[in-house]
Protein backbone atom coordinates (compact mmCIF):
# COMPACT_ATOMS: atom_id res chain seq x y z
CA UNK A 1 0.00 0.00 0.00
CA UNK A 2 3.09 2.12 0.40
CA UNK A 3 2.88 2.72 -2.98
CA UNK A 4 -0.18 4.38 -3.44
CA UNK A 5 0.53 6.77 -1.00
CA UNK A 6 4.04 7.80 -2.61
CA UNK A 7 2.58 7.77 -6.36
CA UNK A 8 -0.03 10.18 -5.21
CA UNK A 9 2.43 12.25 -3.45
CA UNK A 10 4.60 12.31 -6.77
CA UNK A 11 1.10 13.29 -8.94
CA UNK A 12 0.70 16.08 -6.16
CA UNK A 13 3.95 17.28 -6.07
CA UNK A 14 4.49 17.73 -9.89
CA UNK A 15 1.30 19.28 -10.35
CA UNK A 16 1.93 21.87 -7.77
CA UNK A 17 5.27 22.56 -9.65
CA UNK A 18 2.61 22.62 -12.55
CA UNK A 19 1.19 25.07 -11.06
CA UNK A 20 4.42 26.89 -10.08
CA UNK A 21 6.16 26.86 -13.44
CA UNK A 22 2.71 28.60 -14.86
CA UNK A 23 2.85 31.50 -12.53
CA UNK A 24 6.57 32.00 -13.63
CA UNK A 25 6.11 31.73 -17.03
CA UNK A 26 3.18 34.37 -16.83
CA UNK A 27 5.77 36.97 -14.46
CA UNK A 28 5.21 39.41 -17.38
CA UNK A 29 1.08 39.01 -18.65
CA UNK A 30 -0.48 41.83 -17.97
CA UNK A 31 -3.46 41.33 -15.43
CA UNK A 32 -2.47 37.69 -14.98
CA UNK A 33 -3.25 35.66 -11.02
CA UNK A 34 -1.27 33.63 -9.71
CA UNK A 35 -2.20 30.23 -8.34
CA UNK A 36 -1.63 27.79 -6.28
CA UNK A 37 -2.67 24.23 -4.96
CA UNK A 38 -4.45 23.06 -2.39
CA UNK A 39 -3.85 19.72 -0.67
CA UNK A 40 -6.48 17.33 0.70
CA UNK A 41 -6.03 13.63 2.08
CA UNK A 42 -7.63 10.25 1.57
CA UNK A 43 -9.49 7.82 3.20
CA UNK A 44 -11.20 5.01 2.24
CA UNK A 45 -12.04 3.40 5.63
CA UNK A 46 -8.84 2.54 6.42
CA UNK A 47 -7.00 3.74 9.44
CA UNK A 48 -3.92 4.38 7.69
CA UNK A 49 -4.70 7.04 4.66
CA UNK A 50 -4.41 6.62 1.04
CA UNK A 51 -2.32 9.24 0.31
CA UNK A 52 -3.04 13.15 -1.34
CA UNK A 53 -5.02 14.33 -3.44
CA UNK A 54 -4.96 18.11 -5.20
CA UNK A 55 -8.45 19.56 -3.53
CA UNK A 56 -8.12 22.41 -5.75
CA UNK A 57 -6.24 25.61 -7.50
CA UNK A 58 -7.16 28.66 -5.85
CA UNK A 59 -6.07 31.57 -7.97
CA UNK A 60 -5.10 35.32 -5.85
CA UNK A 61 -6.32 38.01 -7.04
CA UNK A 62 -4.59 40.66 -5.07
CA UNK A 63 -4.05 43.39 -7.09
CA UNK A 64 -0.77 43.96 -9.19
CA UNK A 65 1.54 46.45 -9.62
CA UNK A 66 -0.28 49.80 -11.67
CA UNK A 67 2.74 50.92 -14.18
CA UNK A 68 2.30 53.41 -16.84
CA UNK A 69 2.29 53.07 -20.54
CA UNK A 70 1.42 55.63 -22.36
CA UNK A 71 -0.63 53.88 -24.92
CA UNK A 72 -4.43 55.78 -24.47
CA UNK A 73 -6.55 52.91 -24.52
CA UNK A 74 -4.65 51.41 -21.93
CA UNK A 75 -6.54 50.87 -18.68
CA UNK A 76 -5.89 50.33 -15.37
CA UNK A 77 -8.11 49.02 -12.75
CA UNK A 78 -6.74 50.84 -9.66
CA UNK A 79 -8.54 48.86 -6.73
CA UNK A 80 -9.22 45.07 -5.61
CA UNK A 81 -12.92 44.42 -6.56
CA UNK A 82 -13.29 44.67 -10.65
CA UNK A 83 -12.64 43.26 -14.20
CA UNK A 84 -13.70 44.31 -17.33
CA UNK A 85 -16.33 42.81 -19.21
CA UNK A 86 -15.82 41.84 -22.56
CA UNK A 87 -17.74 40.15 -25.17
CA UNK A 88 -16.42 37.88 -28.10
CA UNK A 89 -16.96 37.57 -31.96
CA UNK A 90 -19.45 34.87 -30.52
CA UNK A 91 -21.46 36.67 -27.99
CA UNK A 92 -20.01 35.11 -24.92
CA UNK A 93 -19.35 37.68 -22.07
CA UNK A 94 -15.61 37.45 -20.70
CA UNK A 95 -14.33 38.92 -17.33
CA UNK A 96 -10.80 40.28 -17.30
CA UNK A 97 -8.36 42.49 -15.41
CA UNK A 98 -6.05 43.02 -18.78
CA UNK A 99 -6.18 46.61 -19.70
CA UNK A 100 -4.24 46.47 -23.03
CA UNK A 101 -7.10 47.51 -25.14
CA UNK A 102 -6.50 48.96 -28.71
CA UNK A 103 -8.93 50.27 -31.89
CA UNK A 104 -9.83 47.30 -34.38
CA UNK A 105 -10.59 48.00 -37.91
CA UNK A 106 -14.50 48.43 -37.02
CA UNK A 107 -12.83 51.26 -34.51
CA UNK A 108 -13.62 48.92 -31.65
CA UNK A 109 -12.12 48.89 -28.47
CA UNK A 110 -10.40 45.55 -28.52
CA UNK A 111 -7.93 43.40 -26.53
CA UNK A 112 -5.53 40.76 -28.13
CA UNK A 113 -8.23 38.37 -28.42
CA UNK A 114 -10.24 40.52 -30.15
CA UNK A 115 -12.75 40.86 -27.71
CA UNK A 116 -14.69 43.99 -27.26
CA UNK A 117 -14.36 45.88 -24.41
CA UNK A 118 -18.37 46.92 -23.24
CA UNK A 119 -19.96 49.87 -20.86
CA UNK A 120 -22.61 52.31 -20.57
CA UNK A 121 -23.82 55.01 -23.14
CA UNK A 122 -23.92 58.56 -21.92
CA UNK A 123 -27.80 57.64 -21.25
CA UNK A 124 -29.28 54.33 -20.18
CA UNK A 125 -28.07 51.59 -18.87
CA UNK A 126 -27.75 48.84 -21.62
CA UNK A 127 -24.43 47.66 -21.83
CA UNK A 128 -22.54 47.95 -25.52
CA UNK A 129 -19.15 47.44 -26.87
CA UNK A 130 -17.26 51.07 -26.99
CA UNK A 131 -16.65 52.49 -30.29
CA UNK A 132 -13.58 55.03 -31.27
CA UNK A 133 -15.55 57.95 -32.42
CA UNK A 134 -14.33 59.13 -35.72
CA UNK A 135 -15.61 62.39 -37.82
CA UNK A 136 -15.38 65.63 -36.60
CA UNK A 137 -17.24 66.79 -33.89
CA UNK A 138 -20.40 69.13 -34.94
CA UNK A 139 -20.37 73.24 -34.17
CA UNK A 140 -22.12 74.67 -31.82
CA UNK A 141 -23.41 77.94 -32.41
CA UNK A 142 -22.97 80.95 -29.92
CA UNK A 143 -25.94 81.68 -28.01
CA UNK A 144 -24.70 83.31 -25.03
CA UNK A 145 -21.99 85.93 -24.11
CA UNK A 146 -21.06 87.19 -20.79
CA UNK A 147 -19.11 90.18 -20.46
CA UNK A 148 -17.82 90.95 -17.09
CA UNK A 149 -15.58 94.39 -17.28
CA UNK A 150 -14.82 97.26 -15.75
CA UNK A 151 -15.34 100.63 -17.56
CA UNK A 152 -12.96 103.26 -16.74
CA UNK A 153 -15.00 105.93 -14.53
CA UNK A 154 -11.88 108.40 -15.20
CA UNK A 155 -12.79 108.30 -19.15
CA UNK A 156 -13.91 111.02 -20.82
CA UNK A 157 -16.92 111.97 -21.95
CA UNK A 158 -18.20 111.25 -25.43
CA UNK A 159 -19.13 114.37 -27.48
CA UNK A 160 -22.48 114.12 -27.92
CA UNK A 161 -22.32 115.85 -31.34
CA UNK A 162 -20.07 112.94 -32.08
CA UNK A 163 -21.43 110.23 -34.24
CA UNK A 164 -20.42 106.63 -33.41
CA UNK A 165 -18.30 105.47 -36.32
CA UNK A 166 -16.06 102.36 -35.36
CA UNK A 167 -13.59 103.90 -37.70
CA UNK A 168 -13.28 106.90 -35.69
CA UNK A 169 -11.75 106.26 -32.02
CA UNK A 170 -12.67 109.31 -30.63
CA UNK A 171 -16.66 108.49 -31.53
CA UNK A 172 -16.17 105.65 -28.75
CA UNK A 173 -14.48 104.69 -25.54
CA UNK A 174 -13.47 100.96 -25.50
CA UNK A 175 -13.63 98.27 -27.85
CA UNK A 176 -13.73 94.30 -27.38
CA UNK A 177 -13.38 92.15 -30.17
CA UNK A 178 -14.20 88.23 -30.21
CA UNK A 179 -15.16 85.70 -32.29
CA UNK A 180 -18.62 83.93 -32.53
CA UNK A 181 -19.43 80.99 -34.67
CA UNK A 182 -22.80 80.04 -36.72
CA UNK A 183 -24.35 77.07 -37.12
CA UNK A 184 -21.88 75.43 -39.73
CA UNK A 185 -18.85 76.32 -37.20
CA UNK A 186 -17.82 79.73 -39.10
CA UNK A 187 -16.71 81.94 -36.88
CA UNK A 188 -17.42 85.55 -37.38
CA UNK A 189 -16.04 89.33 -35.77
CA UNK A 190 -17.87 90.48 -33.26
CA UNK A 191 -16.86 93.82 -31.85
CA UNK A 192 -18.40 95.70 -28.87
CA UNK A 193 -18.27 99.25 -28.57
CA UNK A 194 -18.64 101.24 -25.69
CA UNK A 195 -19.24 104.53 -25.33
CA UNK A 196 -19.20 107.02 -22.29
CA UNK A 197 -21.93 109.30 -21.92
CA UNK A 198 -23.06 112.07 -19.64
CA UNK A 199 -24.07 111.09 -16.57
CA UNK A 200 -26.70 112.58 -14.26
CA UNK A 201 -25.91 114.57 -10.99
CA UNK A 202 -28.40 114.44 -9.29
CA UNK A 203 -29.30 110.57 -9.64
CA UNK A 204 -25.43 109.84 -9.43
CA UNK A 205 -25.69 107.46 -12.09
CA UNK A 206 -23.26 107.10 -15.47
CA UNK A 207 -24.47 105.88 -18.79
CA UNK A 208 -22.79 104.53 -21.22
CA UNK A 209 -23.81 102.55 -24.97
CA UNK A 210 -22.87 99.87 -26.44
CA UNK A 211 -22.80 99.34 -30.04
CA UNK A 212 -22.52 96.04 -32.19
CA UNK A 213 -20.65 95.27 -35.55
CA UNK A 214 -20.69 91.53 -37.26
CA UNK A 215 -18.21 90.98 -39.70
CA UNK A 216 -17.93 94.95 -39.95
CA UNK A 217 -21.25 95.41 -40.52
CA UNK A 218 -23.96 97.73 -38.04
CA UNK A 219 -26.33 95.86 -36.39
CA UNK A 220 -29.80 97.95 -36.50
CA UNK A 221 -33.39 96.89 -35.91
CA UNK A 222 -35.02 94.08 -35.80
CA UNK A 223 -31.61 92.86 -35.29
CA UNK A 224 -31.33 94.70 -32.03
CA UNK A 225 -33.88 96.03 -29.76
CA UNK A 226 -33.03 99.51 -30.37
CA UNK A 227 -31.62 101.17 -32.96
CA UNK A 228 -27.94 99.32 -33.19
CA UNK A 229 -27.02 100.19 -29.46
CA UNK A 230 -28.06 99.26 -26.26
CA UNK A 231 -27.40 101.31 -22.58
CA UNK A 232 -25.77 100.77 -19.38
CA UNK A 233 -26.55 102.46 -16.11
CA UNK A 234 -24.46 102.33 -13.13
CA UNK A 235 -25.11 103.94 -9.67
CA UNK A 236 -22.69 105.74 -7.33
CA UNK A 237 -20.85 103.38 -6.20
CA UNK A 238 -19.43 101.57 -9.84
CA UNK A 239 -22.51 98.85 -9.64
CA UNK A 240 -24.58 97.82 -12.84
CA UNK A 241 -28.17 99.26 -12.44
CA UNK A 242 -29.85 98.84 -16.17
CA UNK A 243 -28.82 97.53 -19.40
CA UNK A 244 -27.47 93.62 -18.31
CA UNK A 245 -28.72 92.07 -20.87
CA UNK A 246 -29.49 92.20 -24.60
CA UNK A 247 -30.79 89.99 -27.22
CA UNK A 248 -29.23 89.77 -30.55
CA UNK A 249 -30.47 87.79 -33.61
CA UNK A 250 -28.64 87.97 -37.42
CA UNK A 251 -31.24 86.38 -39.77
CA UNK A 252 -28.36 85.11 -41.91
CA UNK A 253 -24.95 85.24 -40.31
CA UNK A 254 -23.13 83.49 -43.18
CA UNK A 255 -25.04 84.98 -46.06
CA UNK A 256 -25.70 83.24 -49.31
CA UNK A 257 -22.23 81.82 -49.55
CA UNK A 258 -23.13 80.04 -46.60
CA UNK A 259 -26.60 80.09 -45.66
CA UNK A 260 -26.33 79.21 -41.61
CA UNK A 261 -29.55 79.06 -39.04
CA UNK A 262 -29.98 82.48 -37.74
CA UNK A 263 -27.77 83.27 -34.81
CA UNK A 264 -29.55 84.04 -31.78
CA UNK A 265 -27.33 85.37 -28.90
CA UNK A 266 -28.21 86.83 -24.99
CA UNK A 267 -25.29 89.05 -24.17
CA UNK A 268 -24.86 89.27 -20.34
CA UNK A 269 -23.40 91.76 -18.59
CA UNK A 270 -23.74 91.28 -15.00
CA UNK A 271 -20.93 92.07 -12.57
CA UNK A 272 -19.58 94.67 -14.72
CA UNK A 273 -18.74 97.69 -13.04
CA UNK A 274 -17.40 100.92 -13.00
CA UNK A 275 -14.47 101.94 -11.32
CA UNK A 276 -11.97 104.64 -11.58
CA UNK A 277 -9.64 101.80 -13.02
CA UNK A 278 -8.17 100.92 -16.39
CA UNK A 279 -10.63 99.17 -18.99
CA UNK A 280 -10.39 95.29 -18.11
CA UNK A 281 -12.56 93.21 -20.22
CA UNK A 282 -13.48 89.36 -20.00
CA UNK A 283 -15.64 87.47 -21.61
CA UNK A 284 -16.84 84.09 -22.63
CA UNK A 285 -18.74 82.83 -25.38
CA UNK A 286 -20.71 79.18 -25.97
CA UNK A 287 -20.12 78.27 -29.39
CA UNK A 288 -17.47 76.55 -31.23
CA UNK A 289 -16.27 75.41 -35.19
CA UNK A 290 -16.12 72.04 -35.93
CA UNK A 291 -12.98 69.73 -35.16
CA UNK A 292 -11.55 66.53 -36.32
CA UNK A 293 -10.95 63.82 -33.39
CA UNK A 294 -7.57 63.76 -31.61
CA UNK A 295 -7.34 61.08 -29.49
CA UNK A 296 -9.05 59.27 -26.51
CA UNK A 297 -8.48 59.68 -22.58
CA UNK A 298 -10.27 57.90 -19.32
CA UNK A 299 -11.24 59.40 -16.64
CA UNK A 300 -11.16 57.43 -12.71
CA UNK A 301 -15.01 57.37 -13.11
CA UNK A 302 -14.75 55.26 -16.51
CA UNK A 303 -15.93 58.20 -18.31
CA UNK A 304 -14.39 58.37 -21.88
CA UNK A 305 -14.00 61.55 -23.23
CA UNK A 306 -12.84 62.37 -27.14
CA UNK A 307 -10.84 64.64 -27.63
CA UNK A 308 -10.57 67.11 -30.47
CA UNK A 309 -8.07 69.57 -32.54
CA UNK A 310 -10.94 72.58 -31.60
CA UNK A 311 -9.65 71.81 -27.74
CA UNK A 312 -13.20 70.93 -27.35
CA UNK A 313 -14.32 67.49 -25.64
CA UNK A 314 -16.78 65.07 -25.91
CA UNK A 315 -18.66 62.49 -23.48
CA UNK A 316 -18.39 58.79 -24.75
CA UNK A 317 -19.84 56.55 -22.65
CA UNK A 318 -18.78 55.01 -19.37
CA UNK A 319 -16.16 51.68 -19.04
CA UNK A 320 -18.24 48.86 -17.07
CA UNK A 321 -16.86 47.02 -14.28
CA UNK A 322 -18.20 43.24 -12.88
CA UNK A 323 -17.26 41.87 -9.64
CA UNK A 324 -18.36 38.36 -7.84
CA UNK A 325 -19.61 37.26 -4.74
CA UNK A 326 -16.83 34.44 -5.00
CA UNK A 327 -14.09 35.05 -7.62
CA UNK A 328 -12.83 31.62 -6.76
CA UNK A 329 -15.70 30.46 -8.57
CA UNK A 330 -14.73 31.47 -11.68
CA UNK A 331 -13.93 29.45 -14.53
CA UNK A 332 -10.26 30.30 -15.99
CA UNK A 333 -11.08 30.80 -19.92
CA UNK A 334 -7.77 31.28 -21.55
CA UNK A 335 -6.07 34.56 -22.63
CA UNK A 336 -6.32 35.81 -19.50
CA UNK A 337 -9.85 35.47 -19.19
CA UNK A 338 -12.61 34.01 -16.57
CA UNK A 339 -15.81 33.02 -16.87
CA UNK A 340 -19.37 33.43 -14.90
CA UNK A 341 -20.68 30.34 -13.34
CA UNK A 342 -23.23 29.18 -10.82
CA UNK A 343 -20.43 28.90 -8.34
CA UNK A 344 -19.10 32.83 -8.57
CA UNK A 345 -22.73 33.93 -8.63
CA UNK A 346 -23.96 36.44 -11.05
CA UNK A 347 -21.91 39.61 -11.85
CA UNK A 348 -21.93 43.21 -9.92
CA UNK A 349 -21.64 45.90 -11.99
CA UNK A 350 -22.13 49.11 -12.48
CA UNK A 351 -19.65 52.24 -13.04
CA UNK A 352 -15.83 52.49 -11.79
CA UNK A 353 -16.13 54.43 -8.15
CA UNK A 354 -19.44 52.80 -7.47
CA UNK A 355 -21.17 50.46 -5.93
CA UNK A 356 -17.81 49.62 -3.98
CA UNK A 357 -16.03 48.99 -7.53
CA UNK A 358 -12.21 50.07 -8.01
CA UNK A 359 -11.33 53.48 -9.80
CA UNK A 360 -10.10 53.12 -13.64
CA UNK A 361 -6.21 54.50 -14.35
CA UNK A 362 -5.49 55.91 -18.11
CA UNK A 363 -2.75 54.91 -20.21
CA UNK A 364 -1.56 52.50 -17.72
CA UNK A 365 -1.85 48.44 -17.21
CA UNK A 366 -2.05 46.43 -13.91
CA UNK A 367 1.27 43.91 -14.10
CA UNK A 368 0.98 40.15 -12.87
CA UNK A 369 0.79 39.95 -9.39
CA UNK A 370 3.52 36.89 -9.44
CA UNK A 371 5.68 37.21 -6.43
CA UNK A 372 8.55 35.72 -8.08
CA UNK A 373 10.45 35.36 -4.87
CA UNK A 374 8.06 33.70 -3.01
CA UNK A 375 7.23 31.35 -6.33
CA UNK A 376 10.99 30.31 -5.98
CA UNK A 377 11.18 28.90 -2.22
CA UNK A 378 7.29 27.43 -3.13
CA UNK A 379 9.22 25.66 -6.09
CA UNK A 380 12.30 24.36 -4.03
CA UNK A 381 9.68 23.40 -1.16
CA UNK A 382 7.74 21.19 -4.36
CA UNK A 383 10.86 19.92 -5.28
CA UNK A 384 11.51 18.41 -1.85
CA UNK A 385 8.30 17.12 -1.39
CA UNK A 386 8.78 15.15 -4.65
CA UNK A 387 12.46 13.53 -3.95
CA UNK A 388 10.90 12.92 -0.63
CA UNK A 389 7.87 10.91 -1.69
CA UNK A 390 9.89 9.16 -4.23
CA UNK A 391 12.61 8.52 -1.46
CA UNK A 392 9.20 6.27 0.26
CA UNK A 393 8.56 4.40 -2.74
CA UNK A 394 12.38 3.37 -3.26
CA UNK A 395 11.97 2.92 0.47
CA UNK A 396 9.33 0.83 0.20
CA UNK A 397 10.48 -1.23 -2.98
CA UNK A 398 13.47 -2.31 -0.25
CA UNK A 399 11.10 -3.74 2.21
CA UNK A 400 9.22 -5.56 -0.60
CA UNK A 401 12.62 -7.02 -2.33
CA UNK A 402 13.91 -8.23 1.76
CA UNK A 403 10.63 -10.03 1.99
CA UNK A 404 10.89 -11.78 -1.10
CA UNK A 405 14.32 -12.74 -0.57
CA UNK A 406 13.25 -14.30 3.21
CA UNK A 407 13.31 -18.34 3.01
């Protein structure tokens, strides 16, 4: 019986330097687990056992070393509970910590095994496989302007016998250019004008005016609300009483070389003051030309955002993450993969940063999480345990060969 138990000892041993040699050999795969064996013995109603058996191969999936690439699909999943879900030519839905993801002819999000990575769109919550985008990105035309600025309190006043004339800088007191765009993405001049006025004494408040010019060209009624101008009013103390806001709308911005959507903007001009300081203008404007795509980036939420050559971005979609009541249940696939069964339960998933799920890292990969150290001493300590268990059969082969040789 001797035998038995040494043979199984052997069949344990080499399979848990099996097991050993894998992890080694997989040092470098991105995302891989290592593994390792766990020993039961047998019985079979005997006092003495029958030797040991391999109960199972429990894989660890502590998390690996986060190292940076610099490749922007690359994803890391910076946390313990999470894998990407992926789904094959076939259908079949893989789980997988391997964040080496690049565009596939289709323009895809792929790994090596040309499986798609999936998530969420920017609304619902079906889960898809993630597409590049491609194209340019579409204009946006302005529809709102806000102008905070201070007006010089110290300026002179305007003659009124003066005549605004934008060619003429003593028919106005400041000027602020900018550029607007249509509904095509054209962007067009637009120039402010401001002009200081009398004030009134006995109120304490100063007026000025504003006037407008597209592309060079006066802005007058029904275009404005008055006749090309609109007025400011500030009290005693530099504050913006009247006059914060205008509507502006140019039936046909582009003309008939372009024939654009009438542009429709709300100018804004609250906050603005009037100090006795030097003319400081700012503003900000909504609309934007078009722009070809640039590249991709990933935000710790999963969120992927295109970027494009008008420095202007654009939401994507969200990565999905799965995790399991009991990753030990999962079925090792191949390429790095595992598989849902009724042992790991069904998947949790949901966004990075939620429901308890790890945080996403750009343009970086998770590294094995082979201790190749510890893998070493494991492997000497498997190599013992073999010489020794063959050591009881040759031991045992003795005993056998002195009792056959008894007369």
């Amino acid at each position: 019986m001797g035998f038995g138990q040494g043979l199984s000892g052997l069949n344990a041993a080499s399979q848990e330097l099996d097991i050993i040699g894998n992890n080694i050999a997989n040092s470098g795969t991105v995302g891989f687990k290592s593994a390792s064996a766990s020993f039961a013995d047998v019985y079979a109603n005997s006092k003495v056992g029958l030797g040991v058996q391999v109960a199972s191969v429990n894989q660890r999936f502590t998390v690996g070393t986060i190292s940076g690439t610099g490749g922007q699909f690359d994803m890391a999943i910076d946390g313990a509970k999470g894998m990407f879900r992926m789904q094959d030519p076939s259908g079949n839905i893989l789980y997988t910590r391997n964040g080496q993801f690049f565009a596939d002819k289709d323009n895809y999000i792929v790994n090596a095994q040309g499986q798609r990575l999936t998530g969420y769109a920017v609304s619902g919550t079906d889960l898809i496989p993630i597409k590049v985008p491609v194209g340019n990105i579409d204009p946006r035309a302005t529809s709102e302007i806000t102008t905070k600025t201070n007006l010089d309190a110290n300026a002179p006043v305007i003659d009124p016998a003066v005549t605004f004339d934008p060619a003429d800088p003593d028919s106005f007191t400041h000027s602020l250019p900018m550029s607007v765009y249509d509904s095509l993405g054209n962007a067009h001049q637009f120039i402010q004008y401001f002009a200081k006025r009398e004030g009134d004494e006995v109120s304490g408040q100063s007026t000025w005016q504003v006037y407008y010019r597209l592309d060079g060209k006066a802005l007058a009624a029904p275009d404005m609300p008055t006749d090309g101008a609109t007025t400011m009013s500030f009290d005693s103390s530099g504050r913006l009483v009247s006059g914060s806001a205008v509507d502006i709308r140019i039936a046909s911005p582009g003309g008939a070389a372009s024939p654009a959507a009438a542009l429709n903007m709300t100018l804004n001009y609250d906050n603005s003051t009037q100090f006795g300081g030097a003319f400081s203008p700012n503003f900000t404007q909504n609309g934007f030309a078009t722009g070809e795509y640039a590249g991709l980036s990933i935000a710790a939420d999963g969120a992927i955002v295109a970027n494009y050559t008008n420095d202007e971005t654009q939401l994507m979609g969200y990565i999905a993450l799965a995790d399991f009541n009991n990753l030990q249940g999962l079925q090792p696939a191949g390429g790095n993969a595992w598989i849902e069964t009724g042992a790991s339960g069904q998947p949790i998933l949901g966004r990075p940063g939620s429901n308890s799920l790890a945080t996403i890292k750009g343009q970086a990969v998770e590294e094995s999480n082979v201790d190749m150290s510890q893998e070493l001493v494991k492997m000497i300590i498997a190599q013992r345990t073999y010489q020794a268990n063959a050591q009881t059969i040759k031991t045992q082969d003795q005993v056998l060969q002195t009792l056959i040789t008894m007369r």
